[in-house]
PDB file of N, CA and C in Angstrom:
ATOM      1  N   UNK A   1       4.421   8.262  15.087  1.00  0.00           N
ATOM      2  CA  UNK A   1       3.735   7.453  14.101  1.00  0.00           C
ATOM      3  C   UNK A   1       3.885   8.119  12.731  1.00  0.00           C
ATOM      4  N   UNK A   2       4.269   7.268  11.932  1.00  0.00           N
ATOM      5  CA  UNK A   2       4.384   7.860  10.505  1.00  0.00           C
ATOM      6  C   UNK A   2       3.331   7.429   9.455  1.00  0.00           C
ATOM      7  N   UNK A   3       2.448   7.973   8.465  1.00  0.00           N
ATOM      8  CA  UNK A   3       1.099   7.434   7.912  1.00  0.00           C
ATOM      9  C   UNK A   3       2.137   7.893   6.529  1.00  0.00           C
ATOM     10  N   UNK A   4       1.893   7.128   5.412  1.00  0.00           N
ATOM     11  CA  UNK A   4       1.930   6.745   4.059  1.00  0.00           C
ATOM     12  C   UNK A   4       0.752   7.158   3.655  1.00  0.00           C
ATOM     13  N   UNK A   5       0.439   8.144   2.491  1.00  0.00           N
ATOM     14  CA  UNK A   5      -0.642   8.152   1.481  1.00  0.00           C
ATOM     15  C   UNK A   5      -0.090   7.666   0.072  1.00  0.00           C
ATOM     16  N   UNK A   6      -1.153   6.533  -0.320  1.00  0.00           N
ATOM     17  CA  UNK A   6      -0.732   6.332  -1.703  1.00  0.00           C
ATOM     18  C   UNK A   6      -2.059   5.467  -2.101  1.00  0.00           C
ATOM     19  N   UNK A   7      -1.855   5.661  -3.602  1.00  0.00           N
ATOM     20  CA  UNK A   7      -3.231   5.069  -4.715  1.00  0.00           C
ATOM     21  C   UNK A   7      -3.342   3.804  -4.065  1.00  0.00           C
ATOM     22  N   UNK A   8      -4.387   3.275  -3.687  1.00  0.00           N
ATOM     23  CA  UNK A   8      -5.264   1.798  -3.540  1.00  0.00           C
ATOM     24  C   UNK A   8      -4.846   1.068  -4.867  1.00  0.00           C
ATOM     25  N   UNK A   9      -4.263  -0.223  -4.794  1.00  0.00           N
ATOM     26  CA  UNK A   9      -4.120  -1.295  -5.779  1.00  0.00           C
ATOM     27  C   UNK A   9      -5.320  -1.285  -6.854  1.00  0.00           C
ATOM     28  N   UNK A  10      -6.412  -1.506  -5.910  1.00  0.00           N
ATOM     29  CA  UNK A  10      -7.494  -2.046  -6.330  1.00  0.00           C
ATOM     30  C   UNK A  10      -8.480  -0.882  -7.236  1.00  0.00           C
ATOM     31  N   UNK A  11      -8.085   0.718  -6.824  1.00  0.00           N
ATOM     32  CA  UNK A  11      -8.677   1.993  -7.233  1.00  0.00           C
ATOM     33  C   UNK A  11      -8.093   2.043  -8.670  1.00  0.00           C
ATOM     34  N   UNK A  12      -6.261   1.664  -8.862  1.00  0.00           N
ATOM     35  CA  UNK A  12      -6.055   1.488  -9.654  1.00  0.00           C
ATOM     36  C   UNK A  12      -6.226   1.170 -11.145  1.00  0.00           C
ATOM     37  N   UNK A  13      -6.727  -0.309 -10.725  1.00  0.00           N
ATOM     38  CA  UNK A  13      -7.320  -1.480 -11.674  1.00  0.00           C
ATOM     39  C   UNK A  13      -8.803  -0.966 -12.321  1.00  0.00           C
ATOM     40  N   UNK A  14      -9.290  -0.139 -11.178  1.00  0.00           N
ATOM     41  CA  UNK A  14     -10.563  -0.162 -11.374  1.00  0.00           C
ATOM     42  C   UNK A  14     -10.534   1.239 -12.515  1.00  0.00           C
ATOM     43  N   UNK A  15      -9.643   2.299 -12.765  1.00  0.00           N
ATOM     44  CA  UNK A  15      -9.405   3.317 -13.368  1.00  0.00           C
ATOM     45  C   UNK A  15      -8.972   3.138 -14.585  1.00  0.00           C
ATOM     46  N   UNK A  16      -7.995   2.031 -14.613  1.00  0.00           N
ATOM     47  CA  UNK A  16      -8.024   1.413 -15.899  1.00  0.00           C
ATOM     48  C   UNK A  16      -8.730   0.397 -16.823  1.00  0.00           C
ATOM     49  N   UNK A  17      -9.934  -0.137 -15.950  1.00  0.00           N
ATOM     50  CA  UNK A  17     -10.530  -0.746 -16.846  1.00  0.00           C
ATOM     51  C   UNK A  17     -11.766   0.349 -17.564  1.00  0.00           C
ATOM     52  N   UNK A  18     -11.666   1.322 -16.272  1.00  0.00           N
ATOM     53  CA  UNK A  18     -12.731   2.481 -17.228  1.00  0.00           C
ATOM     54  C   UNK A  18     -12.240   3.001 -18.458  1.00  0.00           C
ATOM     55  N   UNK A  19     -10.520   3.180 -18.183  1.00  0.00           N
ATOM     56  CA  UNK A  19     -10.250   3.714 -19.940  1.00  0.00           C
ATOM     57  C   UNK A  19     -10.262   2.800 -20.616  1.00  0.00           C
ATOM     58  N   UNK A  20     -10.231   1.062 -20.533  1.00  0.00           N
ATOM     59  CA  UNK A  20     -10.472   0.284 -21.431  1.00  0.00           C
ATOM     60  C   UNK A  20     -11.642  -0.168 -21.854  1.00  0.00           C
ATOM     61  N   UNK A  21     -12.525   0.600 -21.470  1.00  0.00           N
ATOM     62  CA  UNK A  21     -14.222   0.852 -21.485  1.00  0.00           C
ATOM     63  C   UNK A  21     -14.903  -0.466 -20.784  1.00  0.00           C
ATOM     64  N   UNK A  22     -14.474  -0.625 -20.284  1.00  0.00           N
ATOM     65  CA  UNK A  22     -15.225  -1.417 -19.284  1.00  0.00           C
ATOM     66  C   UNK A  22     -16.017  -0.741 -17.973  1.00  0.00           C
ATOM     67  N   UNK A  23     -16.989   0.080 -18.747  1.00  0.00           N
ATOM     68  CA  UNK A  23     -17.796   1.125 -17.998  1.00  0.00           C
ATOM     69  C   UNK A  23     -18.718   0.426 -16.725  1.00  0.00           C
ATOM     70  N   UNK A  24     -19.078  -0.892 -16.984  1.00  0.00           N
ATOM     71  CA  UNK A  24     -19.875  -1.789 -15.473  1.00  0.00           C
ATOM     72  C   UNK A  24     -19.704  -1.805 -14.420  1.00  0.00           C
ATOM     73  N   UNK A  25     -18.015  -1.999 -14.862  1.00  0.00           N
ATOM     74  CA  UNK A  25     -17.557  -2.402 -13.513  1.00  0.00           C
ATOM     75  C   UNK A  25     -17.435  -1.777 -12.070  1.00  0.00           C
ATOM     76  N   UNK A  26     -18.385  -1.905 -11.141  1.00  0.00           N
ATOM     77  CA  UNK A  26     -18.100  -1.222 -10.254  1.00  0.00           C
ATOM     78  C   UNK A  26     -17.248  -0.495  -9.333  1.00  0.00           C
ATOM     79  N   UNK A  27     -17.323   0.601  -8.856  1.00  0.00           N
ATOM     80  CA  UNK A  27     -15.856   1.077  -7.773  1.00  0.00           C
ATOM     81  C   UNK A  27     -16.063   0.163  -6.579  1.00  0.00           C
ATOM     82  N   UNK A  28     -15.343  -0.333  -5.912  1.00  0.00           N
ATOM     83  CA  UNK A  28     -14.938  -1.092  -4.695  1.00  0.00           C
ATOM     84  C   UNK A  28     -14.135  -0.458  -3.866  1.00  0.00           C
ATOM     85  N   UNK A  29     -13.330   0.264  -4.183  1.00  0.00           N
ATOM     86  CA  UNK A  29     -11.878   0.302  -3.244  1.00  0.00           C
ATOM     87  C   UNK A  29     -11.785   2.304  -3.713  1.00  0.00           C
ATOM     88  N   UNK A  30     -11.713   2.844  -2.245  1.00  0.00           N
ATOM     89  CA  UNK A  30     -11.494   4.050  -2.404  1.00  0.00           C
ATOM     90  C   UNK A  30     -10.323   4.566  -2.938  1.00  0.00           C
ATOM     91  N   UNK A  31      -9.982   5.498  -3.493  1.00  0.00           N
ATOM     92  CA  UNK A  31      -9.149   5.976  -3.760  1.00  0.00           C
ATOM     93  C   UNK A  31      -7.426   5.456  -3.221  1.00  0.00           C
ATOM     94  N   UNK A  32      -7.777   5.693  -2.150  1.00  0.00           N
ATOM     95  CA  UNK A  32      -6.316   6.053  -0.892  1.00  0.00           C
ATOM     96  C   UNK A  32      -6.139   5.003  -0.386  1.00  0.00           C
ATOM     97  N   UNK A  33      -4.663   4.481  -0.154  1.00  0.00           N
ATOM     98  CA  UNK A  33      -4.812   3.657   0.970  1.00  0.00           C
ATOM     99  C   UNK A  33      -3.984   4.372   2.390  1.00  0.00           C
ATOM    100  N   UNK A  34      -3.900   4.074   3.195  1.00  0.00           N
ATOM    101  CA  UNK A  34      -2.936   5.018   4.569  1.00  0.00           C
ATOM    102  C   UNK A  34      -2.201   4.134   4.839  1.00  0.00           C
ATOM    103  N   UNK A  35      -1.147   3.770   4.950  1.00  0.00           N
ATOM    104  CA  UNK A  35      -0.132   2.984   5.767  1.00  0.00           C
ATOM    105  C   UNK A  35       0.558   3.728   6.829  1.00  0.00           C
ATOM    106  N   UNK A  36      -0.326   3.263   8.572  1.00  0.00           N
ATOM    107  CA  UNK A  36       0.043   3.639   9.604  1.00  0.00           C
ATOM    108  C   UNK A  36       1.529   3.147  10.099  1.00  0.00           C
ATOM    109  N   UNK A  37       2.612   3.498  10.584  1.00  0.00           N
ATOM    110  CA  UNK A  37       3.759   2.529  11.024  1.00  0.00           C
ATOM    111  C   UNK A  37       4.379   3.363  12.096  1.00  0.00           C
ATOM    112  N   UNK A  38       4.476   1.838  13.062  1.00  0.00           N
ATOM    113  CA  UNK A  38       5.183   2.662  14.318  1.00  0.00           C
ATOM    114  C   UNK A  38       6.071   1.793  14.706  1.00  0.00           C
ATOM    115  N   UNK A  39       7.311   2.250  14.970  1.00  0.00           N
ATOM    116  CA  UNK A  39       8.206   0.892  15.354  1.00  0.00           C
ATOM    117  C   UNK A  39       8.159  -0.322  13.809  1.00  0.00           C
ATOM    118  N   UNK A  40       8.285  -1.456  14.281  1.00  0.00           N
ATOM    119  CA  UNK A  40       8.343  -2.233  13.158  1.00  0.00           C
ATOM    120  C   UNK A  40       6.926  -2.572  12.651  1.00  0.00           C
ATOM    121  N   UNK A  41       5.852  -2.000  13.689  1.00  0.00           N
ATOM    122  CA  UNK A  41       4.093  -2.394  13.150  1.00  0.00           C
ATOM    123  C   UNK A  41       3.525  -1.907  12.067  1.00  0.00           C
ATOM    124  N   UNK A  42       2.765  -2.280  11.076  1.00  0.00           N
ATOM    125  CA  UNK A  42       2.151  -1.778  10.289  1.00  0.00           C
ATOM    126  C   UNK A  42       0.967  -1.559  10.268  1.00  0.00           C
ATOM    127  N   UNK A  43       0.230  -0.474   9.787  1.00  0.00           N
ATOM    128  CA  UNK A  43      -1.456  -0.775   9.989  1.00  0.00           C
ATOM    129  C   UNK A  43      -2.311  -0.157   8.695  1.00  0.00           C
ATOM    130  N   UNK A  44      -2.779  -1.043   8.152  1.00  0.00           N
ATOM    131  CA  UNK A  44      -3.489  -0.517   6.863  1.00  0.00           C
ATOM    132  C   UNK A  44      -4.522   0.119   7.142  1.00  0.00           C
ATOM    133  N   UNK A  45      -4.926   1.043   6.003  1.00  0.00           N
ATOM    134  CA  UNK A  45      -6.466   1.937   6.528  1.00  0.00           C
ATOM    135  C   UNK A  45      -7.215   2.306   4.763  1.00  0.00           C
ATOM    136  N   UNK A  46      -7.977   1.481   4.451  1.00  0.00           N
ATOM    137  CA  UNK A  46      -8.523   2.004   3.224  1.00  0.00           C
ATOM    138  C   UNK A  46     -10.591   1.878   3.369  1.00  0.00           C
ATOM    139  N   UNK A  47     -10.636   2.692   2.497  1.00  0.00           N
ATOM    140  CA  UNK A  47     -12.068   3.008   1.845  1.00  0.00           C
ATOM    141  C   UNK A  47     -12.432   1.519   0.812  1.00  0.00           C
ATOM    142  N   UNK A  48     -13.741   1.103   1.392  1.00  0.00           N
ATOM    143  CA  UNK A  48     -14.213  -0.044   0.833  1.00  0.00           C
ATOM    144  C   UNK A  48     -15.658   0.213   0.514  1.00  0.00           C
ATOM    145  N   UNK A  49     -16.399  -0.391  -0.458  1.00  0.00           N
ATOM    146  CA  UNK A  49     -17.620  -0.655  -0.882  1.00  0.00           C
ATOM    147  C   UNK A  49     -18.540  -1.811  -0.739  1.00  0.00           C
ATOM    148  N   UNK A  50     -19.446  -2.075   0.557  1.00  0.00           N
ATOM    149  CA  UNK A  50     -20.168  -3.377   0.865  1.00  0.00           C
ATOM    150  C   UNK A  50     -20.349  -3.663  -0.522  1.00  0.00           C
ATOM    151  N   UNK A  51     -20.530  -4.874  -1.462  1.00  0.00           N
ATOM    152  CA  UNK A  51     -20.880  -5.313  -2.513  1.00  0.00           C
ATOM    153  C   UNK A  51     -22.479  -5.455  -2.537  1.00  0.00           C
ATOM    154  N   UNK A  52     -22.772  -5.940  -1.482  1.00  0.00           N
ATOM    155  CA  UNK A  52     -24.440  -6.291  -1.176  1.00  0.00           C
ATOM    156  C   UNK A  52     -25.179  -5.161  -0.889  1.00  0.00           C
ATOM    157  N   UNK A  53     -24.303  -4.366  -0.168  1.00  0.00           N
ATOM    158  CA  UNK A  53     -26.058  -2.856   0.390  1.00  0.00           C
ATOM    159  C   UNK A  53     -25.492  -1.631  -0.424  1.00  0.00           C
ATOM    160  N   UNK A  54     -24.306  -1.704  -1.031  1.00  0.00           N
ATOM    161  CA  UNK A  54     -23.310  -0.333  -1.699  1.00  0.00           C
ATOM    162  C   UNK A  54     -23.145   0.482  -0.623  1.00  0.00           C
ATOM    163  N   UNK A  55     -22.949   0.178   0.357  1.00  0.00           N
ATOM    164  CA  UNK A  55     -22.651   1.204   1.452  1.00  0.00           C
ATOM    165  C   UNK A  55     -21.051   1.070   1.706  1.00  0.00           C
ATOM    166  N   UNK A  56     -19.804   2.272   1.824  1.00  0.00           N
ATOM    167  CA  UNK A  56     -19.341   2.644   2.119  1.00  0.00           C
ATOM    168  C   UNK A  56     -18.652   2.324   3.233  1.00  0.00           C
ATOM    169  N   UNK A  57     -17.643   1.885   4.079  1.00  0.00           N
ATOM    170  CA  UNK A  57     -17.524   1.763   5.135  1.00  0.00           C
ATOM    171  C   UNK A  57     -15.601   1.569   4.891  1.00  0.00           C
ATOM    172  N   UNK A  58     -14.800   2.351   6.341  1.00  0.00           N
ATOM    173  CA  UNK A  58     -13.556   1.975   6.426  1.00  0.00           C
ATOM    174  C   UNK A  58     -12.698   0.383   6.612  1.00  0.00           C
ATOM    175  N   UNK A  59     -11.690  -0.214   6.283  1.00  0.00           N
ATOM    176  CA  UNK A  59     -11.151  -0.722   7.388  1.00  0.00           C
ATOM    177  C   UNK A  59      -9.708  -0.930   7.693  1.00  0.00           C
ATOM    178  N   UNK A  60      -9.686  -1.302   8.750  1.00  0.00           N
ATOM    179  CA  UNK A  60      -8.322  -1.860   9.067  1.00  0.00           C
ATOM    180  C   UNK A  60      -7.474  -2.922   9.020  1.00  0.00           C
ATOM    181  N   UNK A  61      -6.143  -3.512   9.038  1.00  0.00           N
ATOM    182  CA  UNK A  61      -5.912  -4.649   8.625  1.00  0.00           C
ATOM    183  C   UNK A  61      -4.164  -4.403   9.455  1.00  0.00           C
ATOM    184  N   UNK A  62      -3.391  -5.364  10.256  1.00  0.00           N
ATOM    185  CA  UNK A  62      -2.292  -5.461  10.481  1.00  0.00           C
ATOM    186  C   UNK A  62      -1.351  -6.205   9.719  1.00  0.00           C
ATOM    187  N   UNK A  63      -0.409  -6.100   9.174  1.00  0.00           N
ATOM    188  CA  UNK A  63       0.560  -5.979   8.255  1.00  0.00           C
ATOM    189  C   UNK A  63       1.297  -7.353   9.208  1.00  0.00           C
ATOM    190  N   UNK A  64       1.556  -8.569   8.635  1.00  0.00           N
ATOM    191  CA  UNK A  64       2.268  -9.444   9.316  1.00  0.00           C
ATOM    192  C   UNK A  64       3.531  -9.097   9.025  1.00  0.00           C
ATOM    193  N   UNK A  65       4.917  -9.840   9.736  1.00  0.00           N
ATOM    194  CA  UNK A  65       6.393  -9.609   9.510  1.00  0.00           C
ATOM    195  C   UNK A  65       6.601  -9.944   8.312  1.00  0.00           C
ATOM    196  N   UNK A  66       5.796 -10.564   7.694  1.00  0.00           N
ATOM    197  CA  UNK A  66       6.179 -11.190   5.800  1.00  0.00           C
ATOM    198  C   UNK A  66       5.805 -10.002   5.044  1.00  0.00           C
ATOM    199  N   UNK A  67       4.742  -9.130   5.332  1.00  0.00           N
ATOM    200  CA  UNK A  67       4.380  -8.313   4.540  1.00  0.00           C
ATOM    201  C   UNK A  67       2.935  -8.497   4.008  1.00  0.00           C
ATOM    202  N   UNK A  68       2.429  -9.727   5.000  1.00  0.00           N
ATOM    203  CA  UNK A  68       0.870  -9.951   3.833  1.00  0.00           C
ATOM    204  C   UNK A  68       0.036  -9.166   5.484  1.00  0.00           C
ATOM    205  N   UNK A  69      -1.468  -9.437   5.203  1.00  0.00           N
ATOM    206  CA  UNK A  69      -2.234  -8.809   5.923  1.00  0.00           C
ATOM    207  C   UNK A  69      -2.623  -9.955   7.200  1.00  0.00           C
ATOM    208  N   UNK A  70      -2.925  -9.715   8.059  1.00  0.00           N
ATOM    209  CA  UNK A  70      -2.993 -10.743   9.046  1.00  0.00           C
ATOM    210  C   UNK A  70      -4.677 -10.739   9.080  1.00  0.00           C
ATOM    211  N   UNK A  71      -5.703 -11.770   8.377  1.00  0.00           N
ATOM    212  CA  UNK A  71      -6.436 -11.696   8.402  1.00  0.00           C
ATOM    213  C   UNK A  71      -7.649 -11.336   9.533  1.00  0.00           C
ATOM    214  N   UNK A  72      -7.203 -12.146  10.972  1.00  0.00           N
ATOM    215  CA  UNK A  72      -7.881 -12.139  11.947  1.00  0.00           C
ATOM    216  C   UNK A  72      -7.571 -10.665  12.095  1.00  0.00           C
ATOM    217  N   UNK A  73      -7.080  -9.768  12.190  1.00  0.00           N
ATOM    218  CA  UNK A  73      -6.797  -8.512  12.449  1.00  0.00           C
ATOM    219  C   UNK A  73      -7.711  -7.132  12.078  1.00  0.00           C
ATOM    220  N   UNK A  74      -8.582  -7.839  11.094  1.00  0.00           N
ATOM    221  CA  UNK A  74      -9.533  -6.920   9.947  1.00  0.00           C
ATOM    222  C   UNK A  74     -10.762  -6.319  11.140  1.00  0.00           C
ATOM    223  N   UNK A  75     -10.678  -4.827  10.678  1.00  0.00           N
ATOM    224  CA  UNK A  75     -12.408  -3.948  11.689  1.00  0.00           C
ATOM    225  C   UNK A  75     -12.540  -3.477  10.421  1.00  0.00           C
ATOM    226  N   UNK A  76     -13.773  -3.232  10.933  1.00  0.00           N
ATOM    227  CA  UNK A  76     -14.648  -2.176   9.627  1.00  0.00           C
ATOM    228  C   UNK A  76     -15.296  -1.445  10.617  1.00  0.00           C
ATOM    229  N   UNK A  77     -15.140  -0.070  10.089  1.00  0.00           N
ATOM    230  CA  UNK A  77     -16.043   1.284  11.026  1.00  0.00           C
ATOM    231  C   UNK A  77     -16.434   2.019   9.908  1.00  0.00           C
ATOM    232  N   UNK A  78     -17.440   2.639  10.405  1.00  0.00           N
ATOM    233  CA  UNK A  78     -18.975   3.394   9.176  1.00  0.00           C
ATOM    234  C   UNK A  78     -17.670   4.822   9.240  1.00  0.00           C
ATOM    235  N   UNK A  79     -16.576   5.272  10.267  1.00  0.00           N
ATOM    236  CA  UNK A  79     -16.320   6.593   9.869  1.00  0.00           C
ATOM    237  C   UNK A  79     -14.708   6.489   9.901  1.00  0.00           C
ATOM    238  N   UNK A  80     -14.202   7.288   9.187  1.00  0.00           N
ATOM    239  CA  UNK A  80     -12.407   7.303   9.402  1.00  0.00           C
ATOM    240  C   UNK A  80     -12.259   7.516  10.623  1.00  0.00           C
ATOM    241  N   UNK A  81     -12.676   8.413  11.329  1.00  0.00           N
ATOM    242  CA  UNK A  81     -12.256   9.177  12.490  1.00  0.00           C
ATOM    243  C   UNK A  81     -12.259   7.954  13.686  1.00  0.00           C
ATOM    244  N   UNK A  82     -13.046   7.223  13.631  1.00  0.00           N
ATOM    245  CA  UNK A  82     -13.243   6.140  14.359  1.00  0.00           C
ATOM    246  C   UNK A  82     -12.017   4.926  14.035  1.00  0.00           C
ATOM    247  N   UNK A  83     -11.922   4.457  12.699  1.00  0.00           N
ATOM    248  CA  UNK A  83     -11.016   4.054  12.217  1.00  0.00           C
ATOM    249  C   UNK A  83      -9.771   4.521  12.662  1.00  0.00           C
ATOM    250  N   UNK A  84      -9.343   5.692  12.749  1.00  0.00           N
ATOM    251  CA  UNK A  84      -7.690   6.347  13.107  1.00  0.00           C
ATOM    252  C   UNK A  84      -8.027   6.008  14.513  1.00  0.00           C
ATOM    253  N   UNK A  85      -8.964   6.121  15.596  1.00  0.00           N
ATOM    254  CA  UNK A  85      -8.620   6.191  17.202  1.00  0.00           C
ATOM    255  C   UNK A  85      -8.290   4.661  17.430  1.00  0.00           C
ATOM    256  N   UNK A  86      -8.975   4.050  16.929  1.00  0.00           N
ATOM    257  CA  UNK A  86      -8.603   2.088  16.567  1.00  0.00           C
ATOM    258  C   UNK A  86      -7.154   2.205  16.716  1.00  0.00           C
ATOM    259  N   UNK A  87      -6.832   2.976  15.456  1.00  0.00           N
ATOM    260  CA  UNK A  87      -5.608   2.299  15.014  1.00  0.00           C
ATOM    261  C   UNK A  87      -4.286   2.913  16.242  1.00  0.00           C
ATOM    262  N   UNK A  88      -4.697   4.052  16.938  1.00  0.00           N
ATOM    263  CA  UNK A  88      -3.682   4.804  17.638  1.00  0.00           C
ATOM    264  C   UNK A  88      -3.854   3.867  18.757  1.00  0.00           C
ATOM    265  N   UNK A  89      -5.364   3.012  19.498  1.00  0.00           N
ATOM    266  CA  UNK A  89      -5.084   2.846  20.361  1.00  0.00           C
ATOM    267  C   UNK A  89      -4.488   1.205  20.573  1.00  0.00           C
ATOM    268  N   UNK A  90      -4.391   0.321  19.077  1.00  0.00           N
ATOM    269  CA  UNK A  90      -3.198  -0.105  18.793  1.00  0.00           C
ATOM    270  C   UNK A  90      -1.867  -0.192  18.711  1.00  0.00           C
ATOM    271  N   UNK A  91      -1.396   0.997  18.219  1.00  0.00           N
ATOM    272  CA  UNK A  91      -0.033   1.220  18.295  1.00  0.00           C
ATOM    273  C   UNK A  91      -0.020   1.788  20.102  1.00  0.00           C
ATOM    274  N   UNK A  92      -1.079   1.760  20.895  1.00  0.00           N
ATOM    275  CA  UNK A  92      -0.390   2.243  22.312  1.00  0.00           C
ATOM    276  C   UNK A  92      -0.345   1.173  23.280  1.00  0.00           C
TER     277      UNK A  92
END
């Protein structure tokens, strides 16, 4: 299994609207995103922000053959560690 680390889209956006002083706007999207891949599968893994309670929580998402996210595919777990055994016992 090979994992990808790279900047979140969304961590992005959110970094630049702070230097364009748009100080309100809340963080949503953690830092990182992980792109799990095994064989031709993909498996996303990022840090998210409930909007309603501000609580924290992982999730997951499978990568369709086009490249978009396969919605029905989406978990959310309170810990990474839980999140990665998901995703391994996917790819098995």
């Amino acid at each position: 299994m090979k994992i990808e680390k790279r900047i979140h889209n969304g961590y992005k956006e959110f970094v630049e609207a702070q230097a364009e002083g748009y100080t309100k706007m809340p963080e949503l999207f953690g830092k990182w995103q992980y792109i799990f891949t095994e064989d031709k599968k993909k498996i996303s893994l990022v840090r998210l922000k409930d909007c309603f309670n501000k609580n924290w929580y992982w999730e997951i998402a499978v990568f369709k053959s086009d490249g978009s996210i396969d919605g029905e595919s989406i978990e959310r777990f309170r810990s990474k560690k839980n999140a990665e055994i998901r995703i391994r016992e996917l790819f098995a």
